[in-house]
Protein backbone atom coordinates (compact mmCIF):
# COMPACT_ATOMS: atom_id res chain seq x y z
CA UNK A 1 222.61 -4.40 141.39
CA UNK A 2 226.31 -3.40 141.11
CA UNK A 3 228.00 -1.31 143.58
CA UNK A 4 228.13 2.36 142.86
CA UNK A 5 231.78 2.68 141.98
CA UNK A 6 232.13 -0.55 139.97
CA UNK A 7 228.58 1.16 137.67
CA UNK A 8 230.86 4.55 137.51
CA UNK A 9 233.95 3.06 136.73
CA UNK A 10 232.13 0.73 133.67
CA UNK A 11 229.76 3.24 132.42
CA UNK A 12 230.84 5.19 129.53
CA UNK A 13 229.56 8.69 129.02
CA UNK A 14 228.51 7.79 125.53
CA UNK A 15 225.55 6.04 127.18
CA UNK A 16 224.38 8.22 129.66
CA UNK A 17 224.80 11.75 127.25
CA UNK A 18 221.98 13.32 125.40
CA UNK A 19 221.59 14.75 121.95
CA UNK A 20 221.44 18.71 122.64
CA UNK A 21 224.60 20.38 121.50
CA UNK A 22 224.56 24.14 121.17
CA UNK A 23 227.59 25.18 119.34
CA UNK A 24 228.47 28.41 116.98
CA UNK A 25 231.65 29.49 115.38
CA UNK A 26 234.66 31.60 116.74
CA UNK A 27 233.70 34.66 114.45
CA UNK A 28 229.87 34.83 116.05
CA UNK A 29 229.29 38.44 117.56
CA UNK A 30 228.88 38.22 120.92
CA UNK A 31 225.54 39.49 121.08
CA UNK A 32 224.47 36.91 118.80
CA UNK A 33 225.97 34.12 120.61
CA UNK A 34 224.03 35.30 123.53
CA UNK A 35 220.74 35.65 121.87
CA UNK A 36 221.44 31.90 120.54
CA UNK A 37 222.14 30.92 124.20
CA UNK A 38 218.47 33.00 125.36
CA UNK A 39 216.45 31.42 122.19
CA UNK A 40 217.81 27.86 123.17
CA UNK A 41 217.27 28.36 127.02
CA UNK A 42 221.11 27.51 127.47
CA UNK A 43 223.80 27.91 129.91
CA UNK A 44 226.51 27.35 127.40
CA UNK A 45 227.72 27.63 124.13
CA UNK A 46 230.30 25.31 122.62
CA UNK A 47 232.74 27.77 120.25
CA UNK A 48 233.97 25.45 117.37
CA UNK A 49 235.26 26.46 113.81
CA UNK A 50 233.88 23.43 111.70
CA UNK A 51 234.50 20.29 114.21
CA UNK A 52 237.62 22.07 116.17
CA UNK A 53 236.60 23.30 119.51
CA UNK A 54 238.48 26.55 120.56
CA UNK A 55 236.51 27.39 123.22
CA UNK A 56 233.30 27.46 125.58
CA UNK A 57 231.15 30.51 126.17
CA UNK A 58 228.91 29.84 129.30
CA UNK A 59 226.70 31.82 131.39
CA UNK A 60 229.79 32.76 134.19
CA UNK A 61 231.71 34.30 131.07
CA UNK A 62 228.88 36.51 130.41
CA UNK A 63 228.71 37.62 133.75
CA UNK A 64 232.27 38.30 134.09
CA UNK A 65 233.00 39.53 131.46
CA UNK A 66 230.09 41.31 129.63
CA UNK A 67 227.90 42.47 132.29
CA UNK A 68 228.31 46.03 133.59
CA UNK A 69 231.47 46.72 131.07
CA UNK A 70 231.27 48.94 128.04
CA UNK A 71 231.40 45.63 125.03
CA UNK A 72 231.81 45.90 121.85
CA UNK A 73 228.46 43.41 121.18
CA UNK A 74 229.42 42.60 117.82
CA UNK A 75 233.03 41.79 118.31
CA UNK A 76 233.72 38.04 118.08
CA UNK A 77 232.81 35.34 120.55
CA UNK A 78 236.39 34.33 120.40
CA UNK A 79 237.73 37.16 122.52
CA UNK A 80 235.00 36.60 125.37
CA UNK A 81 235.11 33.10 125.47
CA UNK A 82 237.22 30.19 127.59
CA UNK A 83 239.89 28.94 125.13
CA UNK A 84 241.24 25.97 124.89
CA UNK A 85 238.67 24.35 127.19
CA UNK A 86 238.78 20.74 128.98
CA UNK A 87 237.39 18.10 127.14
CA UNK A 88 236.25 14.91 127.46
CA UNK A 89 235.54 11.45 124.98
CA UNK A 90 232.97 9.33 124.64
CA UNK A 91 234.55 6.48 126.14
CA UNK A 92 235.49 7.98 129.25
CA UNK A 93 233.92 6.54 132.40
CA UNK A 94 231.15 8.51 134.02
CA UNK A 95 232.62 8.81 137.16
CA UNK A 96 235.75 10.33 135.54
CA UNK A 97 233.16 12.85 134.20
CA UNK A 98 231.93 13.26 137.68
CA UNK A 99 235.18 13.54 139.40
CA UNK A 100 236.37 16.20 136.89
CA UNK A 101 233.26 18.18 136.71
CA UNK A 102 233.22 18.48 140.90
CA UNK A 103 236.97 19.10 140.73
CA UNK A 104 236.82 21.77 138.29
CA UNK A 105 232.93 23.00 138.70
CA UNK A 106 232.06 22.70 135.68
CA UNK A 107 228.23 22.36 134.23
CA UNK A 108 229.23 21.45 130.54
CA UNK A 109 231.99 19.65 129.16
CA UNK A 110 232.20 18.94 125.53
CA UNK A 111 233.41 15.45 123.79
CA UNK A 112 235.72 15.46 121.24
CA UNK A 113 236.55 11.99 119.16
CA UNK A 114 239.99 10.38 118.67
CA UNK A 115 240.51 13.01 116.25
CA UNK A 116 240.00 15.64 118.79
CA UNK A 117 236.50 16.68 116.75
CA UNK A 118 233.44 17.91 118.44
CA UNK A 119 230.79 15.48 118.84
CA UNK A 120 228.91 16.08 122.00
CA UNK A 121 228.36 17.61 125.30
CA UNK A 122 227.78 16.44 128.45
CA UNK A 123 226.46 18.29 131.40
CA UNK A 124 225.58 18.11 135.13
CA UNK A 125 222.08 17.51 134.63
CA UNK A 126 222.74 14.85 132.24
CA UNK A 127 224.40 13.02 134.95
CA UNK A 128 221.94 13.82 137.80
CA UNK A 129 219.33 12.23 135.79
CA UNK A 130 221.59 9.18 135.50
CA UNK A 131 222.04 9.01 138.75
CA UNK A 132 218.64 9.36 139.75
CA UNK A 133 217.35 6.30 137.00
CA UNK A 134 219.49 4.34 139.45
CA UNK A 135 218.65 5.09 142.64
CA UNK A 136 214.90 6.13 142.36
CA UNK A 137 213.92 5.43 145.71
CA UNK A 138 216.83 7.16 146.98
CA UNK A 139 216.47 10.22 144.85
CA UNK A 140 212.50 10.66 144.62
CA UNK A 141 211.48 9.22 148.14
CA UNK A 142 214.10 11.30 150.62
CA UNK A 143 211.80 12.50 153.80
CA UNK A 144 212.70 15.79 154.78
CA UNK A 145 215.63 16.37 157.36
CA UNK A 146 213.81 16.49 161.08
CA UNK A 147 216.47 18.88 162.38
CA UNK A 148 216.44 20.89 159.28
CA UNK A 149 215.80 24.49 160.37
CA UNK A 150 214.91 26.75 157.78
CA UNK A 151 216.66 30.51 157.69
CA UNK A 152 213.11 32.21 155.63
CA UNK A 153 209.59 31.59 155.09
CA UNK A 154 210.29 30.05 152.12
CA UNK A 155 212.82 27.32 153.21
CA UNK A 156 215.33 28.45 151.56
């Protein structure tokens, strides 16, 4: 099996991403771009005007900048969202994916093609199951911590 850094550095994202890609135009309202993220049980929406990304609308932006503030709900997504966000490409390595993601903390990142078009996402899960098709034993078979003490009832 090849070491973990040589499989991150050769892996390209277009093999590990999946097919979900929730996206919506600039001109959306707001509330409608949020009832698209509810009705799709998503954390993000991509913001694209045909195949040109201008921006991301994720979970974070509606707390930050919706919740508790007098909105306009059918203003456009365009002035809530994150413009001009990162991207990434299909070819890029996964572990470029990973370092970026952990470096920036992001959940989603879309892909754009050479011509800087929208053609996927990729997010943190998507990776985490990656990682975990690799390392099954690791992942699945962990015994708990012995001097793991927990703060509630619960655990957590």
């Amino acid at each position: 099996m090849p070491s973990t850094e040589k499989l991150l550095k050769e892996k390209k994202i277009s093999e590990v991403v999946n097919a979900r890609l929730i996206h919506t135009p600039s001109s959306t309202p707001v509330k409608n771009a949020v009832e698209l993220m509810r009705r799709e049980s998503s954390a993000y929406v991509v913001v694209a005007d045909g195949k040109k990304i201008s921006g991301m609308f994720t979970e974070t932006d509606v707390i930050q900048k919706l919740l508790g503030r007098k909105v306009d709900w059918n203003a456009p997504i365009r002035d809530f969202m994150t413009k001009s966000p990162t991207v990434l490409h299909p070819g890029d390595s996964v572990g470029k994916a990973i370092d970026l993601m952990v470096e920036k903390m992001f959940y989603h990142v879309p892909l754009v093609d050479e011509r800087g078009e929208l053609v996927r996402i990729l997010s943190v899960r998507t990776l985490i199951r990656f990682l975990a098709e690799f390392y099954p034993g690791e992942v699945y078979n962990l015994p708990p911590d012995p001097h793991q003490v927990a703060d509630t009832a619960e655990g957590g």
